[in-house]
N, C-alpha and C. Protein backbone atom coordinates (compact mmCIF):
# COMPACT_ATOMS: atom_id res chain seq x y z
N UNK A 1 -20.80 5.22 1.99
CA UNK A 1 -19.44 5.58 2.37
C UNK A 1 -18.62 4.34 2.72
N UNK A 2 -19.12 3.63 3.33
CA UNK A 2 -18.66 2.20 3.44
C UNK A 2 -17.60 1.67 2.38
N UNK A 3 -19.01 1.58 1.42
CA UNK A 3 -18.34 0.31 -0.09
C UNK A 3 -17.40 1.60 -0.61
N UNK A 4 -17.46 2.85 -0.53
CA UNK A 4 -15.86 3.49 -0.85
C UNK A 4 -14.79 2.99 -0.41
N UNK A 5 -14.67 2.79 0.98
CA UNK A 5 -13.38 2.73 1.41
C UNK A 5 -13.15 0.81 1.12
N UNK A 6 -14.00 0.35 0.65
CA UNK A 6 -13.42 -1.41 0.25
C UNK A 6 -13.30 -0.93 -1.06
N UNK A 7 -13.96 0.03 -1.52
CA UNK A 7 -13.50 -0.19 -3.03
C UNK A 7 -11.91 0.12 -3.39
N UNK A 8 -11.48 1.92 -2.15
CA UNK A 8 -10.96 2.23 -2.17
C UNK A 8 -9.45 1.29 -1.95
N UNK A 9 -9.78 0.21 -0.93
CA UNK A 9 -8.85 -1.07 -0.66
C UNK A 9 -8.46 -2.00 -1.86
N UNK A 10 -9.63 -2.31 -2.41
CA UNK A 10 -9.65 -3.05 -3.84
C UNK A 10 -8.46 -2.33 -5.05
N UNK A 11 -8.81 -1.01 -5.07
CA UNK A 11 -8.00 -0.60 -5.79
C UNK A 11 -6.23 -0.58 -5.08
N UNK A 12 -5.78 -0.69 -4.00
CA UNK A 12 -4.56 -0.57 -3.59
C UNK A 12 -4.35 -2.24 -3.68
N UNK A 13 -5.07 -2.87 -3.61
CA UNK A 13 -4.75 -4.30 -3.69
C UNK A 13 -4.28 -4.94 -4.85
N UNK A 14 -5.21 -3.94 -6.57
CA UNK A 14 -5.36 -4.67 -7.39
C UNK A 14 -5.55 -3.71 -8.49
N UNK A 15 -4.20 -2.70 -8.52
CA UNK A 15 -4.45 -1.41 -8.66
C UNK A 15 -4.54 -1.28 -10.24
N UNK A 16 -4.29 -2.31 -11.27
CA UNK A 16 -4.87 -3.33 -12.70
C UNK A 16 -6.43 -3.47 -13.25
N UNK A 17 -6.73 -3.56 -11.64
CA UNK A 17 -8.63 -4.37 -12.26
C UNK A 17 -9.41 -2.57 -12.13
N UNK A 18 -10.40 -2.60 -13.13
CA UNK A 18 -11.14 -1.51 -13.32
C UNK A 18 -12.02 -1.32 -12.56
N UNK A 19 -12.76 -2.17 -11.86
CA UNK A 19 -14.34 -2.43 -11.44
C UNK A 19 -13.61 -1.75 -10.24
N UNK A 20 -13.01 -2.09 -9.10
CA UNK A 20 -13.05 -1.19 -8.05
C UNK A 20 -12.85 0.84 -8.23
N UNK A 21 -12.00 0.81 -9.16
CA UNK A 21 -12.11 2.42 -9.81
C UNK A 21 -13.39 2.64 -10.22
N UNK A 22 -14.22 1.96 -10.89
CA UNK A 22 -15.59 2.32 -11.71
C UNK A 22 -16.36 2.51 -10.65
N UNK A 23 -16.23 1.83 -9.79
CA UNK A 23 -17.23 1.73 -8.65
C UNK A 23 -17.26 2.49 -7.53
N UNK A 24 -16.21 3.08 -7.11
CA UNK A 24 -15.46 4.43 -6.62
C UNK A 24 -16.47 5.16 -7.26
N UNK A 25 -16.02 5.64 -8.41
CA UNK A 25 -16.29 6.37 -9.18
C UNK A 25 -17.88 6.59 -8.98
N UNK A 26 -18.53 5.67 -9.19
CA UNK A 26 -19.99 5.19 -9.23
C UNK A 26 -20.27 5.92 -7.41
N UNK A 27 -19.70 5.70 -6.48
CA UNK A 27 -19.89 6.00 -4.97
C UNK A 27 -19.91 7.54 -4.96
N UNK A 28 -18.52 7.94 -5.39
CA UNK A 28 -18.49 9.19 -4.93
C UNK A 28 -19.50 10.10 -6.09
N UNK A 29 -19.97 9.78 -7.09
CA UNK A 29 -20.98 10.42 -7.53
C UNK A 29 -22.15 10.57 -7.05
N UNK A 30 -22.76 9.35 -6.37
CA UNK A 30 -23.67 9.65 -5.65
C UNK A 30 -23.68 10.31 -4.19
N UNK A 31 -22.35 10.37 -3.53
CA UNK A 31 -22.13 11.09 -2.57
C UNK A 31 -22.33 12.58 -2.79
N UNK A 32 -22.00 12.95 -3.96
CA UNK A 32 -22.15 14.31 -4.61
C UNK A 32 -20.76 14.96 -4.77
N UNK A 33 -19.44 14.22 -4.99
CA UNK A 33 -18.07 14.20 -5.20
C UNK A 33 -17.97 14.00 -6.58
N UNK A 34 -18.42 15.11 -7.28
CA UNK A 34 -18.34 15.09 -8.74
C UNK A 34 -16.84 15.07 -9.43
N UNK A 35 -15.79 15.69 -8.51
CA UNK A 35 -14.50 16.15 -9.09
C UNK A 35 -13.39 14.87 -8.42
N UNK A 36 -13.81 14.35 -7.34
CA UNK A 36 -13.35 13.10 -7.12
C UNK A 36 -14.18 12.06 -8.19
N UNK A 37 -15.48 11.72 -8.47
CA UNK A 37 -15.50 10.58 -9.30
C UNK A 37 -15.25 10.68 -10.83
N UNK A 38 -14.80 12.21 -10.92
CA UNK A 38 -14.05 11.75 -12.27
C UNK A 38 -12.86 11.62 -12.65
N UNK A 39 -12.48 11.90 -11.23
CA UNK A 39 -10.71 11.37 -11.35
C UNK A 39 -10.66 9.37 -11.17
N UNK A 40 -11.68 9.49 -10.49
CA UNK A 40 -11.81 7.74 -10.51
C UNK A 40 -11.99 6.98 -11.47
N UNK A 41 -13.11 7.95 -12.45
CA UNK A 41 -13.83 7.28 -13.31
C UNK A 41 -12.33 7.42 -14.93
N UNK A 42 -11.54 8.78 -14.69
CA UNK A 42 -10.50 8.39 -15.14
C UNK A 42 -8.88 7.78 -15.33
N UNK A 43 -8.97 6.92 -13.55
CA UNK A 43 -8.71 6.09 -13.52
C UNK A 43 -8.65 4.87 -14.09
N UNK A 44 -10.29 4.48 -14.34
CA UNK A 44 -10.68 3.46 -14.53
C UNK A 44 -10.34 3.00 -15.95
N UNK A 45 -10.55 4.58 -16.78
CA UNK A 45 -10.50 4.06 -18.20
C UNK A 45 -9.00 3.85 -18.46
N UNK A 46 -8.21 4.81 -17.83
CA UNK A 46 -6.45 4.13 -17.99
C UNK A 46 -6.27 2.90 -17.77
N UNK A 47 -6.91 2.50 -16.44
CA UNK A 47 -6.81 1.01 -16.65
C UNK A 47 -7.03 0.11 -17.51
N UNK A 48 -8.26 0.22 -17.96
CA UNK A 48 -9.10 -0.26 -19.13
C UNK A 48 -8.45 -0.33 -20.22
N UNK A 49 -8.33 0.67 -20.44
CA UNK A 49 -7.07 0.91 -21.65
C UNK A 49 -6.13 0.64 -21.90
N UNK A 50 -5.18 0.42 -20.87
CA UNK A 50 -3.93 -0.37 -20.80
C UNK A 50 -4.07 -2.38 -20.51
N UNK A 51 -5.26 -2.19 -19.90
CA UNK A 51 -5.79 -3.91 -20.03
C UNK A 51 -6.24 -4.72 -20.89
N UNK A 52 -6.16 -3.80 -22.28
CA UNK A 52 -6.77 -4.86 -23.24
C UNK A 52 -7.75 -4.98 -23.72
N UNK A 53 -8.05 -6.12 -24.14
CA UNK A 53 -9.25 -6.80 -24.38
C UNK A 53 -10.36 -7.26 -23.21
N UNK A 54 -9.43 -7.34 -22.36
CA UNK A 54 -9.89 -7.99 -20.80
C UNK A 54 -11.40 -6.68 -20.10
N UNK A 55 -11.04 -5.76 -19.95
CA UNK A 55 -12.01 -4.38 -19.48
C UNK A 55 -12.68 -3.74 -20.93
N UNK A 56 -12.26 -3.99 -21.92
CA UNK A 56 -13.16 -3.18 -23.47
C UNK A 56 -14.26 -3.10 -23.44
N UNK A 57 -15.14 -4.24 -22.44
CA UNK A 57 -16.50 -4.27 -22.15
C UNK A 57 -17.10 -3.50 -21.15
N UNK A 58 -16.54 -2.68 -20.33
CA UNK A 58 -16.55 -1.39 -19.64
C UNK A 58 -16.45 -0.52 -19.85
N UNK A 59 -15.71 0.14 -21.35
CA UNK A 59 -15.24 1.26 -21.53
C UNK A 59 -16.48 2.25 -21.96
N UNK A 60 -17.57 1.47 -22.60
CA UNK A 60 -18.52 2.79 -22.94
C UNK A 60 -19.39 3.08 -21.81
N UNK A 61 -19.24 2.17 -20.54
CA UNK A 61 -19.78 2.49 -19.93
C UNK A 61 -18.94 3.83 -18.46
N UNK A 62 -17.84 3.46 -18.73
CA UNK A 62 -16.85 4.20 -18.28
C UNK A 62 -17.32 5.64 -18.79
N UNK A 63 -16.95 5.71 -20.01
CA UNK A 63 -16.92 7.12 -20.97
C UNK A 63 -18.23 7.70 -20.26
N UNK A 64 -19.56 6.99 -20.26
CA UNK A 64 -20.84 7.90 -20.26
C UNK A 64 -20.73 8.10 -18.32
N UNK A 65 -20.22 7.31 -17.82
CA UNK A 65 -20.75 7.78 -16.36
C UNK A 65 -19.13 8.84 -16.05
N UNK A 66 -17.88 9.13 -17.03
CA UNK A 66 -17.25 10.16 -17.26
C UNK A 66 -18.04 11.58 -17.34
N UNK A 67 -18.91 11.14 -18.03
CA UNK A 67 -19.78 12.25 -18.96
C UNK A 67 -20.73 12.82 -18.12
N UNK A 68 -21.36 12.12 -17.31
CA UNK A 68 -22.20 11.92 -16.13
C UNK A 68 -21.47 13.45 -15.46
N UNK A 69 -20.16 12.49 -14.54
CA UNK A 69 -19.41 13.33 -13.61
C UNK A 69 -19.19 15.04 -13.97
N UNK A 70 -19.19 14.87 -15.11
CA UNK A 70 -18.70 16.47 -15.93
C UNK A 70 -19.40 16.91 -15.99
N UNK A 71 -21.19 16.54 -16.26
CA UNK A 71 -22.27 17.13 -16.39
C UNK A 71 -22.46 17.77 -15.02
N UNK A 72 -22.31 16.74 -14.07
CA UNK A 72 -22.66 17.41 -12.61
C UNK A 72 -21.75 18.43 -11.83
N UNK A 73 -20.37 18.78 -12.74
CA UNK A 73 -19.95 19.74 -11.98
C UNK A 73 -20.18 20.92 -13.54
N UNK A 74 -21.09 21.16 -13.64
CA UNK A 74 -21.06 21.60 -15.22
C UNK A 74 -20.66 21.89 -16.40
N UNK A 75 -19.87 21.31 -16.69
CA UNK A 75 -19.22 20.73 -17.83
C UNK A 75 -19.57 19.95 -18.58
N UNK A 76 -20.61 20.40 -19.63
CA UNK A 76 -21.85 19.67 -20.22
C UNK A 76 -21.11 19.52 -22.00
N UNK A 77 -20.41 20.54 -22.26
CA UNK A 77 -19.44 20.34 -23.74
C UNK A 77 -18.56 19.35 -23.54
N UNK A 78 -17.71 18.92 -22.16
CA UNK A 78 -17.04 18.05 -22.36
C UNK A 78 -17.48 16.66 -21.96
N UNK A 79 -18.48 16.77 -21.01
CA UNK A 79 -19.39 15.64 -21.16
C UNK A 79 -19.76 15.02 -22.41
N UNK A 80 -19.99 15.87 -22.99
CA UNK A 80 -20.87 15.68 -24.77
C UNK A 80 -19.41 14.66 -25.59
N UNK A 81 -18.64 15.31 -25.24
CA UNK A 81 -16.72 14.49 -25.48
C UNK A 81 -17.27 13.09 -25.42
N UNK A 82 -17.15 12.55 -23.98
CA UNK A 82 -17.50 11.06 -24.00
C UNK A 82 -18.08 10.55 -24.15
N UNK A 83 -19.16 10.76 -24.28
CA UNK A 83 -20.50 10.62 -24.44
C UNK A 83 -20.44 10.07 -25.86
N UNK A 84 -19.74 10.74 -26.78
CA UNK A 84 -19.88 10.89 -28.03
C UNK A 84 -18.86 9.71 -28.34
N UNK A 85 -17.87 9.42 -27.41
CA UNK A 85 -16.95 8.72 -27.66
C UNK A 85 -17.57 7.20 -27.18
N UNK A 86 -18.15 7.18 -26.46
CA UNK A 86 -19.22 5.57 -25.63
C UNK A 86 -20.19 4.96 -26.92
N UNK A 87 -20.69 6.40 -27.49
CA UNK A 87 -21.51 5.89 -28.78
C UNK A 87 -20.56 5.43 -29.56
N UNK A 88 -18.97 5.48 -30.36
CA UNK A 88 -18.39 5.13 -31.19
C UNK A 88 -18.00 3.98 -30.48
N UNK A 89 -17.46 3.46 -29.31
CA UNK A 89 -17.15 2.38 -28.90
C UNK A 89 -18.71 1.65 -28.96
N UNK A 90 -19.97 2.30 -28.84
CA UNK A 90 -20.86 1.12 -28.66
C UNK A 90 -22.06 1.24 -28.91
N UNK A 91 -22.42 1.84 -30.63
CA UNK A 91 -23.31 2.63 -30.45
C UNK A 91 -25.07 1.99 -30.42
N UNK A 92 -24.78 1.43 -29.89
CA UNK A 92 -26.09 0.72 -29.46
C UNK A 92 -26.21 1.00 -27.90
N UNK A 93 -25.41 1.54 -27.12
CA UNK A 93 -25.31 1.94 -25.62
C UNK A 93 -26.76 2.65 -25.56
């Protein structure tokens, strides 16, 4: 709960960089905040997405721990979505 609320800081600081959203994201999943870390985790990829080239090296990992979040509130078809989409960005993931 801790590294949430610095992550949560990180992101008001630097509300551009992905890694504090991913990592949110990454927290509140293991907290068991499935419907909060996938608003984080789709955060992260807007960011990502609008950043370029700079975050592209995050994005399949974005998509599958997306996929993750959806699985755990059961939403396993749209999980299968990103999932499917992490393999076309990287399919060696």
């Amino acid at each position: 709960k801790e590294a949430l609320v610095s992550f949560k800081r990180a992101c008001e600081l630097q509300p551009t960089d992905v890694r504090p959203h991913f990592r949110g994201g990454n927290c509140l999943y293991v907290l068991g905040k499935f419907q909060e870390s996938k608003d984080e985790f789709l955060l992260a990829m807007e960011a990502a997405e609008s950043g370029g080239s700079q975050w592209s090296y995050l994005l399949p990992q974005i998509y599958v721990n997306l996929g993750i979040s959806l699985e755990g509130q059961g939403m396993v078809l749209s999980a299968c979505e990103y999932y499917r989409e992490a393999a076309i960005l990287c399919p060696t993931h």
